[in-house]
PDB file of N, CA and C in Angstrom:
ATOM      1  N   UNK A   1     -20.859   5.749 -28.038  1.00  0.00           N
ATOM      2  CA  UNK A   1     -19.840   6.623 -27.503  1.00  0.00           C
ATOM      3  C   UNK A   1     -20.506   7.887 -26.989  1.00  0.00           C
ATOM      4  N   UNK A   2     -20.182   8.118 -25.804  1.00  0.00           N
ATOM      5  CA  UNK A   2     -20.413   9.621 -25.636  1.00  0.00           C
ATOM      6  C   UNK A   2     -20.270  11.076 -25.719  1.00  0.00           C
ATOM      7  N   UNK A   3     -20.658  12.291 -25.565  1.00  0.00           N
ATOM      8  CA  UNK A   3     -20.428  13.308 -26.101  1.00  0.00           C
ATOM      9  C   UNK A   3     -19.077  13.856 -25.588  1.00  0.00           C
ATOM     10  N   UNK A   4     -18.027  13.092 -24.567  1.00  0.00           N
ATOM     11  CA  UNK A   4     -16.924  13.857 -23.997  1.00  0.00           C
ATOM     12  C   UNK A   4     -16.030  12.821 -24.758  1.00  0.00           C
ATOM     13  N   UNK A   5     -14.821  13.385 -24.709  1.00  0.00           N
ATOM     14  CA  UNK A   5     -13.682  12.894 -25.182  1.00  0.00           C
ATOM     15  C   UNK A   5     -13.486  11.376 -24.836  1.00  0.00           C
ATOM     16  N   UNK A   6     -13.410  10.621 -26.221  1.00  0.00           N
ATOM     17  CA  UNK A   6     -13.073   9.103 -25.660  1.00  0.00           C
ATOM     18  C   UNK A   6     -11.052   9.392 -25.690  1.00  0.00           C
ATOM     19  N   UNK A   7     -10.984   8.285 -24.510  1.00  0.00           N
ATOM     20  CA  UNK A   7      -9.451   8.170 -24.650  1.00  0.00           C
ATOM     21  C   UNK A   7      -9.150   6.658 -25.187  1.00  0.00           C
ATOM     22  N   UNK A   8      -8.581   6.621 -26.229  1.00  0.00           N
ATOM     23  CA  UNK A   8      -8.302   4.934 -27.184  1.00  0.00           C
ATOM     24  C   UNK A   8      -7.459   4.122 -25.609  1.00  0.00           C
ATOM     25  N   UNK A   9      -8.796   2.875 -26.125  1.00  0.00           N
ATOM     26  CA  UNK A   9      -8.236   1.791 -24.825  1.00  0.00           C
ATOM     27  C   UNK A   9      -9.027   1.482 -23.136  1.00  0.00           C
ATOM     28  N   UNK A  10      -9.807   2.896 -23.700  1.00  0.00           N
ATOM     29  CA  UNK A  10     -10.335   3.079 -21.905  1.00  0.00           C
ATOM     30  C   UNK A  10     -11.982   3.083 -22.037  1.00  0.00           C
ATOM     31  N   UNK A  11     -12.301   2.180 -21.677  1.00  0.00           N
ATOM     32  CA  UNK A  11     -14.190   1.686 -21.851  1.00  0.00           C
ATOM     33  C   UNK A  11     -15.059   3.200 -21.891  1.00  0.00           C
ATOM     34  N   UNK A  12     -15.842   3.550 -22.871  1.00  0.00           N
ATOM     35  CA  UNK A  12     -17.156   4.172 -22.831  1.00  0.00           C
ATOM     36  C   UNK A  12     -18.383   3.826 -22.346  1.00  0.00           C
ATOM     37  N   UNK A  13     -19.160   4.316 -21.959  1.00  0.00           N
ATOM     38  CA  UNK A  13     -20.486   4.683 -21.753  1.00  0.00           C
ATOM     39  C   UNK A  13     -21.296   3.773 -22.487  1.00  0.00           C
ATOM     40  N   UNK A  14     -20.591   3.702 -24.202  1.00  0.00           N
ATOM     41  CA  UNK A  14     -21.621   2.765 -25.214  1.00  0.00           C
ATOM     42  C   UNK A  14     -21.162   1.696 -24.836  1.00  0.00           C
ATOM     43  N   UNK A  15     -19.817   1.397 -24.469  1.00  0.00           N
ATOM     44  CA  UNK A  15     -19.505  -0.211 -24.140  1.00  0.00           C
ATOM     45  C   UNK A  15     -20.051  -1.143 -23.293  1.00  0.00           C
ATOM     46  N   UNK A  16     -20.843  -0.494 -22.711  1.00  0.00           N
ATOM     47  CA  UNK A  16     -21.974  -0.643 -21.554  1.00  0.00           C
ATOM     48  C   UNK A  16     -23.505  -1.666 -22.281  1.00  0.00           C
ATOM     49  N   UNK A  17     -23.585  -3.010 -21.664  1.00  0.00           N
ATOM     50  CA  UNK A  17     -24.430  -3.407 -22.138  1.00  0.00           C
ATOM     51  C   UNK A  17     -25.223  -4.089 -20.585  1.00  0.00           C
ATOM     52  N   UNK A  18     -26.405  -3.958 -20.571  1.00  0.00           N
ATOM     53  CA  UNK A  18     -27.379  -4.683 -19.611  1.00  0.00           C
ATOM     54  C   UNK A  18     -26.790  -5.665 -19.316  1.00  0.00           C
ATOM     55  N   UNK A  19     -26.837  -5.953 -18.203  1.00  0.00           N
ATOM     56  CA  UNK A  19     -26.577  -7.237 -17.340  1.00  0.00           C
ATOM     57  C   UNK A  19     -25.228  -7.616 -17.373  1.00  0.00           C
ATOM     58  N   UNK A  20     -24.581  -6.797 -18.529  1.00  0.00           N
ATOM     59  CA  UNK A  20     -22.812  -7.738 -18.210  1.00  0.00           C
ATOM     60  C   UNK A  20     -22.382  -6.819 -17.076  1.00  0.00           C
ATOM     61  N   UNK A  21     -21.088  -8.061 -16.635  1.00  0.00           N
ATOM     62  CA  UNK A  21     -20.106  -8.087 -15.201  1.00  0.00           C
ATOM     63  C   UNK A  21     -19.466  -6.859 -15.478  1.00  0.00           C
ATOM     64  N   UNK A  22     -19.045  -6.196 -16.647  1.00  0.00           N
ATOM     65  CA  UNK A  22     -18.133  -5.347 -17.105  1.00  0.00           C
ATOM     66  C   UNK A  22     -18.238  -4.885 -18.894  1.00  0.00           C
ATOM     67  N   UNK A  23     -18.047  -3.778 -19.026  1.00  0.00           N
ATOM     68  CA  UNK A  23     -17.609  -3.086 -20.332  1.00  0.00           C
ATOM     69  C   UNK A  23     -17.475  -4.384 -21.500  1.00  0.00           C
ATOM     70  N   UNK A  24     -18.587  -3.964 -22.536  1.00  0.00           N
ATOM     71  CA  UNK A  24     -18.247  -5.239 -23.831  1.00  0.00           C
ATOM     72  C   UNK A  24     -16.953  -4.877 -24.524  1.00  0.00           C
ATOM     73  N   UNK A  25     -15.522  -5.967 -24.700  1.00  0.00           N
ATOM     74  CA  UNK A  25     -14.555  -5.602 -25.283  1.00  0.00           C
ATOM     75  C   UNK A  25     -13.730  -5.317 -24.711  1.00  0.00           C
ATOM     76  N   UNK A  26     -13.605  -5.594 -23.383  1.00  0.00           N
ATOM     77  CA  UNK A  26     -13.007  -5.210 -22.453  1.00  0.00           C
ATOM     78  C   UNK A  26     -11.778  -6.988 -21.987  1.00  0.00           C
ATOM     79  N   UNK A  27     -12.409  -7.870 -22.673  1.00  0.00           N
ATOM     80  CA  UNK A  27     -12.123  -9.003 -22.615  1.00  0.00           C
ATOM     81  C   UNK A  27     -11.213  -9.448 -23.882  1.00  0.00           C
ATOM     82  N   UNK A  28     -10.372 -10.752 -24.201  1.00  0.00           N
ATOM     83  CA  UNK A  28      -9.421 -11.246 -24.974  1.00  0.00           C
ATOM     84  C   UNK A  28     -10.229 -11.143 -26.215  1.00  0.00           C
ATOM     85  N   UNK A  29      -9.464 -10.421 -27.439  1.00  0.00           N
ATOM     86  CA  UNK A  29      -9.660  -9.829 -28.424  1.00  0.00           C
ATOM     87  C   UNK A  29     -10.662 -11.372 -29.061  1.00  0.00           C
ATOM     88  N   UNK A  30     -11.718 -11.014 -30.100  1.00  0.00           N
ATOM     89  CA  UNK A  30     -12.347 -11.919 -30.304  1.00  0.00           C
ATOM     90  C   UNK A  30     -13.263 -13.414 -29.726  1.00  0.00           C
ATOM     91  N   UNK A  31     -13.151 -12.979 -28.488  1.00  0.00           N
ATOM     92  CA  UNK A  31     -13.898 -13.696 -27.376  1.00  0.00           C
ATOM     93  C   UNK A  31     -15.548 -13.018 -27.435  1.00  0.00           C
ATOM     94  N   UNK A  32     -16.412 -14.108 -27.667  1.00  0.00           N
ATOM     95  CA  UNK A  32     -17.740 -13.054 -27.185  1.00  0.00           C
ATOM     96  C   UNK A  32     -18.693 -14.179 -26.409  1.00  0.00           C
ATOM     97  N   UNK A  33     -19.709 -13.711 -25.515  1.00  0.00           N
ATOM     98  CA  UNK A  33     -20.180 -13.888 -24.234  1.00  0.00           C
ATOM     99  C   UNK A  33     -21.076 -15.611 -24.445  1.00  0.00           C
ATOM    100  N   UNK A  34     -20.743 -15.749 -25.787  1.00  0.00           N
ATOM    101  CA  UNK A  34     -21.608 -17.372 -25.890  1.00  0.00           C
ATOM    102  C   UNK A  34     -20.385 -18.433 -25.775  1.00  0.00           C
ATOM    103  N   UNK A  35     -19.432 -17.881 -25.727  1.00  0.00           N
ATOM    104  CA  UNK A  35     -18.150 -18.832 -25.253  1.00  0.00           C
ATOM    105  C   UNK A  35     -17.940 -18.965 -24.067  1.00  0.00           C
ATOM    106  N   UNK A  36     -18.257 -18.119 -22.805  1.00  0.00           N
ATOM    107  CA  UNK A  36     -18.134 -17.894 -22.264  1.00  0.00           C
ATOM    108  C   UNK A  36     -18.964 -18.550 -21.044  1.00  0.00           C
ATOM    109  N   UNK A  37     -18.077 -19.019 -19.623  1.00  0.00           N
ATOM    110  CA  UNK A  37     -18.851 -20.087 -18.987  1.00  0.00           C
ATOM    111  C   UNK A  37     -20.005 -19.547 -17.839  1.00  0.00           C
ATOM    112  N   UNK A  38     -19.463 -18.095 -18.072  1.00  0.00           N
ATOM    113  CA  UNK A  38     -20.656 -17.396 -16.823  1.00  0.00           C
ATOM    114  C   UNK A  38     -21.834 -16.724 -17.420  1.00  0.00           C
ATOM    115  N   UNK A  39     -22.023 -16.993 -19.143  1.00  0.00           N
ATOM    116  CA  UNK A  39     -23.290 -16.461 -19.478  1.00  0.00           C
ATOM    117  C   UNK A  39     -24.197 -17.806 -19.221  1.00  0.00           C
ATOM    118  N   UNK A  40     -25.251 -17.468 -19.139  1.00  0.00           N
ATOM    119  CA  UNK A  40     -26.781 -17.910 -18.848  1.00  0.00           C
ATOM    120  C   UNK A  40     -26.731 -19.318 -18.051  1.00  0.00           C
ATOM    121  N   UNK A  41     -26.912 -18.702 -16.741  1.00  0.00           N
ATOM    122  CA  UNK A  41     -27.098 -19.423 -15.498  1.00  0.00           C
ATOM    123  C   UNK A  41     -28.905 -20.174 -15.022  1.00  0.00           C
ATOM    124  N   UNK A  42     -28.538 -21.589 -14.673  1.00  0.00           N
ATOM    125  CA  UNK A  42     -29.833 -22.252 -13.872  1.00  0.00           C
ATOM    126  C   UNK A  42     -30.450 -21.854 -12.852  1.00  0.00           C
ATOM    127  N   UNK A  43     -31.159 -20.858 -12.196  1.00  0.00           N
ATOM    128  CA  UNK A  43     -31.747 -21.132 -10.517  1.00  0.00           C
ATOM    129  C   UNK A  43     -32.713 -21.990 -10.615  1.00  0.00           C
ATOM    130  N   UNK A  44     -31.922 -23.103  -9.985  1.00  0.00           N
ATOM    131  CA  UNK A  44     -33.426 -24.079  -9.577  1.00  0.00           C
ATOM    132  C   UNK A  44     -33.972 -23.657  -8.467  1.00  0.00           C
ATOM    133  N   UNK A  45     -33.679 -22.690  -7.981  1.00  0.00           N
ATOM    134  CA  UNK A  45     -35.135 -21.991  -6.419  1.00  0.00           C
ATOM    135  C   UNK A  45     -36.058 -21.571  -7.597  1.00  0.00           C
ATOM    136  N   UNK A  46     -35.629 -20.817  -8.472  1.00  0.00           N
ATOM    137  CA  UNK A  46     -36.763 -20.147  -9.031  1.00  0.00           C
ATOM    138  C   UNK A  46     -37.535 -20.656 -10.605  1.00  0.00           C
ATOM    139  N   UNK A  47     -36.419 -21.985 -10.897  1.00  0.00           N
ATOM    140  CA  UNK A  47     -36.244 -22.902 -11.961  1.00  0.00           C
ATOM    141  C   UNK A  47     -36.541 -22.282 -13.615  1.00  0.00           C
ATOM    142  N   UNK A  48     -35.388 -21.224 -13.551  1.00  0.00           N
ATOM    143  CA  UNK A  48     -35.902 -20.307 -14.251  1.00  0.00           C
ATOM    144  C   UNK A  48     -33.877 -20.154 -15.014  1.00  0.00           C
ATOM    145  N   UNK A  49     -33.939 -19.887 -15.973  1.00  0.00           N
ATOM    146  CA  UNK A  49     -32.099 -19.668 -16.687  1.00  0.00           C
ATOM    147  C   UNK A  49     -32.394 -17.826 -16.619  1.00  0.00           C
ATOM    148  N   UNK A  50     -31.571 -17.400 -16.219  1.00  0.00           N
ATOM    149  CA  UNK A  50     -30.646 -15.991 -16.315  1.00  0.00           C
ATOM    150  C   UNK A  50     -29.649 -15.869 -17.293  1.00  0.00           C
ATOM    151  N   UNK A  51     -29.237 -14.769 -17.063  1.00  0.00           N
ATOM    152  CA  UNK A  51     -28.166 -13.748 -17.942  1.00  0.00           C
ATOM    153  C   UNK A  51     -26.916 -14.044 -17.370  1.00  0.00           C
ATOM    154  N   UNK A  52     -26.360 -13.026 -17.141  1.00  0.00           N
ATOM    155  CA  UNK A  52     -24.839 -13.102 -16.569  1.00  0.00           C
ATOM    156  C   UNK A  52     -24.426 -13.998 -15.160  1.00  0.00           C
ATOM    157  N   UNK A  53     -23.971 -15.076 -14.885  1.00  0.00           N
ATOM    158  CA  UNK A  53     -23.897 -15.789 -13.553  1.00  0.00           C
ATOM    159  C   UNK A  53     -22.815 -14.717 -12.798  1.00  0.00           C
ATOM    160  N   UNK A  54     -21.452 -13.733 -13.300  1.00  0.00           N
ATOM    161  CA  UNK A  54     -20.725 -13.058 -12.717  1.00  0.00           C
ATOM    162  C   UNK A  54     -21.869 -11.747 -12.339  1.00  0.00           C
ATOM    163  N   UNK A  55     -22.474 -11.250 -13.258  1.00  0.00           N
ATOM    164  CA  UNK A  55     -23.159 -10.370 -12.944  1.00  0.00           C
ATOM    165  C   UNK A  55     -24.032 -10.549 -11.707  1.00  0.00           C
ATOM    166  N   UNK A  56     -24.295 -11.481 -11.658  1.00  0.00           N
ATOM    167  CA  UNK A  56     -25.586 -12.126  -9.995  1.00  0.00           C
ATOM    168  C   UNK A  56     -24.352 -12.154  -9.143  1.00  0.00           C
ATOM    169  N   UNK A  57     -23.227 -12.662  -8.941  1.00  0.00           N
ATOM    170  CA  UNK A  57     -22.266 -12.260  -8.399  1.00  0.00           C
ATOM    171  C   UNK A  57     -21.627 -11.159  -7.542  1.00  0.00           C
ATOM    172  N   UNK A  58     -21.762 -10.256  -7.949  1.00  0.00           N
ATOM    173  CA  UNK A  58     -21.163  -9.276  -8.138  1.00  0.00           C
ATOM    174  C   UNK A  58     -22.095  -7.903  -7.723  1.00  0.00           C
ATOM    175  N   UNK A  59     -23.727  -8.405  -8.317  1.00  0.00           N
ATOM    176  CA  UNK A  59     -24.367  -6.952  -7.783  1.00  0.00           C
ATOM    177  C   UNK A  59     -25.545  -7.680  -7.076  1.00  0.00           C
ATOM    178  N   UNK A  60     -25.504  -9.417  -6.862  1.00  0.00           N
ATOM    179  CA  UNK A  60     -26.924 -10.175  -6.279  1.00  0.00           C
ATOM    180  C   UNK A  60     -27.969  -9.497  -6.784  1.00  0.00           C
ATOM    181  N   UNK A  61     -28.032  -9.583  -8.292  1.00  0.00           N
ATOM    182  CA  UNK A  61     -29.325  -9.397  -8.890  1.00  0.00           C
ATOM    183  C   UNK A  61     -29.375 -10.081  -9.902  1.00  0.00           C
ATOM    184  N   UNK A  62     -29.993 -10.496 -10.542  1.00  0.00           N
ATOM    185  CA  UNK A  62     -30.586 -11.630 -12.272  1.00  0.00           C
ATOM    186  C   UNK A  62     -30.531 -10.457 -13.178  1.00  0.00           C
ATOM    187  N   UNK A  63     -29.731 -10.558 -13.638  1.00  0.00           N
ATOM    188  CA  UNK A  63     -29.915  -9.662 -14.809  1.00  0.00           C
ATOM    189  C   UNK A  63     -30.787 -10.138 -16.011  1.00  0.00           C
ATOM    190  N   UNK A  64     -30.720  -9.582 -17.260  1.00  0.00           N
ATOM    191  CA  UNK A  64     -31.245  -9.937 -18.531  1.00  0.00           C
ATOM    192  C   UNK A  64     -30.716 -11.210 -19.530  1.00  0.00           C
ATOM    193  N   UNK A  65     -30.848 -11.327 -20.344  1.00  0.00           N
ATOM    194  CA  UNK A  65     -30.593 -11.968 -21.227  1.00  0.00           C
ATOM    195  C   UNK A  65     -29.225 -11.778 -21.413  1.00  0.00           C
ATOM    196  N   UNK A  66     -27.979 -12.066 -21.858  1.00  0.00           N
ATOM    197  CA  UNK A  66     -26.714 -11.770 -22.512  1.00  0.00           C
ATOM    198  C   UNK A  66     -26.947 -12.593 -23.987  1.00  0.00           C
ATOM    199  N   UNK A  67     -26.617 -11.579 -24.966  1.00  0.00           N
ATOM    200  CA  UNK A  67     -26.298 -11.637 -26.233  1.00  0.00           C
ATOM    201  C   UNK A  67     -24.781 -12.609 -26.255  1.00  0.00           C
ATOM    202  N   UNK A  68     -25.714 -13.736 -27.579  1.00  0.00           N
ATOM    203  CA  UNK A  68     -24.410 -14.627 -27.990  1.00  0.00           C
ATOM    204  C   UNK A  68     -23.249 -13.927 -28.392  1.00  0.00           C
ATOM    205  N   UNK A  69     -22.961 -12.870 -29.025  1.00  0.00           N
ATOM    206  CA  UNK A  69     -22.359 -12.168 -30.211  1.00  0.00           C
ATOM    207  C   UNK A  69     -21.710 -11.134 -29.841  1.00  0.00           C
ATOM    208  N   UNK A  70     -22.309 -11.027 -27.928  1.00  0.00           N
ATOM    209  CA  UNK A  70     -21.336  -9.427 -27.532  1.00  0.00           C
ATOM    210  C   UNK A  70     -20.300  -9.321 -27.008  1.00  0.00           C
ATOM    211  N   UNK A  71     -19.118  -8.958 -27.705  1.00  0.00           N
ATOM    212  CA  UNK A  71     -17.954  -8.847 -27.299  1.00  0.00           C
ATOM    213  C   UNK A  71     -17.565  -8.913 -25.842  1.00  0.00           C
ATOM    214  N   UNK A  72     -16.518 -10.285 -25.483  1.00  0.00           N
ATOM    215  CA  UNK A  72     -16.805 -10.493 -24.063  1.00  0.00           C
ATOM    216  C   UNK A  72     -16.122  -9.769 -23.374  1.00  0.00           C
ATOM    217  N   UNK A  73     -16.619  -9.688 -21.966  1.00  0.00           N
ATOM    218  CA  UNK A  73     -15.904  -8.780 -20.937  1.00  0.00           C
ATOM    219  C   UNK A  73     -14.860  -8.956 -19.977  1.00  0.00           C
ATOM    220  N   UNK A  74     -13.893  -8.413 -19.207  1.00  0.00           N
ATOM    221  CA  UNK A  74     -13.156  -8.339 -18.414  1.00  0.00           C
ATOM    222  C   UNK A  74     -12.756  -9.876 -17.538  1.00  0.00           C
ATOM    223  N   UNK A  75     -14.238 -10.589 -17.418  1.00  0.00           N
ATOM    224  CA  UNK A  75     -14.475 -11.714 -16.573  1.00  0.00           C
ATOM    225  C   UNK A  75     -14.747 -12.714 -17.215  1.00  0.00           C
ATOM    226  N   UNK A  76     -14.498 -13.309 -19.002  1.00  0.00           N
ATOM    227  CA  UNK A  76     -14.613 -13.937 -19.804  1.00  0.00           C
ATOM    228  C   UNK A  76     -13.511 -14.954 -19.201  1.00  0.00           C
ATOM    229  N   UNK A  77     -14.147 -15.867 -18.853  1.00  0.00           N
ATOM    230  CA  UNK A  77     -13.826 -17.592 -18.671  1.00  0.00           C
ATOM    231  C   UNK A  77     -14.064 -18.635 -19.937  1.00  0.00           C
ATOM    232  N   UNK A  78     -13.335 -19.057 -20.600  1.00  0.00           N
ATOM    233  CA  UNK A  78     -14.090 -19.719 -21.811  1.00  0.00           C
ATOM    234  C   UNK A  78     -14.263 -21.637 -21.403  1.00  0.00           C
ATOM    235  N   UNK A  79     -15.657 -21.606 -22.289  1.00  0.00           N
ATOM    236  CA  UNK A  79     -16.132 -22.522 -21.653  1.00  0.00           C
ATOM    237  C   UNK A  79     -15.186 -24.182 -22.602  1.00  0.00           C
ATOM    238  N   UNK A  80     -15.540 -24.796 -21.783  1.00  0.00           N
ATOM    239  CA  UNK A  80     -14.566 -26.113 -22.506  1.00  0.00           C
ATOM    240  C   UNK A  80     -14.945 -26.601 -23.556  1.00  0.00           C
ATOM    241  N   UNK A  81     -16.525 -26.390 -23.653  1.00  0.00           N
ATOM    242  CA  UNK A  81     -17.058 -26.959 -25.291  1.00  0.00           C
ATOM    243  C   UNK A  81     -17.344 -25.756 -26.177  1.00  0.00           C
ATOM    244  N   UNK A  82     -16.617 -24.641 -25.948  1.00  0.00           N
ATOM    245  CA  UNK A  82     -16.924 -22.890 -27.057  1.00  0.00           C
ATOM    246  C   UNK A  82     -16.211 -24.178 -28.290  1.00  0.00           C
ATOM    247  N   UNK A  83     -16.491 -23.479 -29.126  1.00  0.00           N
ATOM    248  CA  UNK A  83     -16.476 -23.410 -30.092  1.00  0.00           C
ATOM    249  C   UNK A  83     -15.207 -22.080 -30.793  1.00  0.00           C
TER     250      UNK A  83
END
């Protein structure tokens, strides 16, 4: 959280994680990003797995890794075999 006033409901600064599409928690209560069908994408040009597939989307860049465990975001699609 940051040093200015949070307002309850409205994404912070800390909610902010590398490579996601959007704010962690920002998505259906108890959803997190290993359920989810746009974490960790194939490029076979570069035959290499990525981070966020919305995130390459959205800013055409590969982001990082996405954490199994981080509260999913805004653009949480759940995948057909989550768990």
């Amino acid at each position: 959280m940051s040093k200015m006033t949070s307002i309850k409901g409205v994404p912070d600064r800390g909610d902010a994680r590398p490579g996601m599409a959007y704010f962690a928690g920002s998505g259906p209560p108890g959803k997190r990003c290993g359920q989810c069908v746009h974490r960790t994408y194939f490029d076979s040009f570069n035959n290499r797995k990525y981070g966020c597939a919305e995130f390459f989307r959205m800013t055409g860049r590969h982001g990082p890794a996405i954490g199994t465990f981080w509260s999913a975001c805004k653009y949480f699609k759940e995948r057909p075999d989550a768990d």
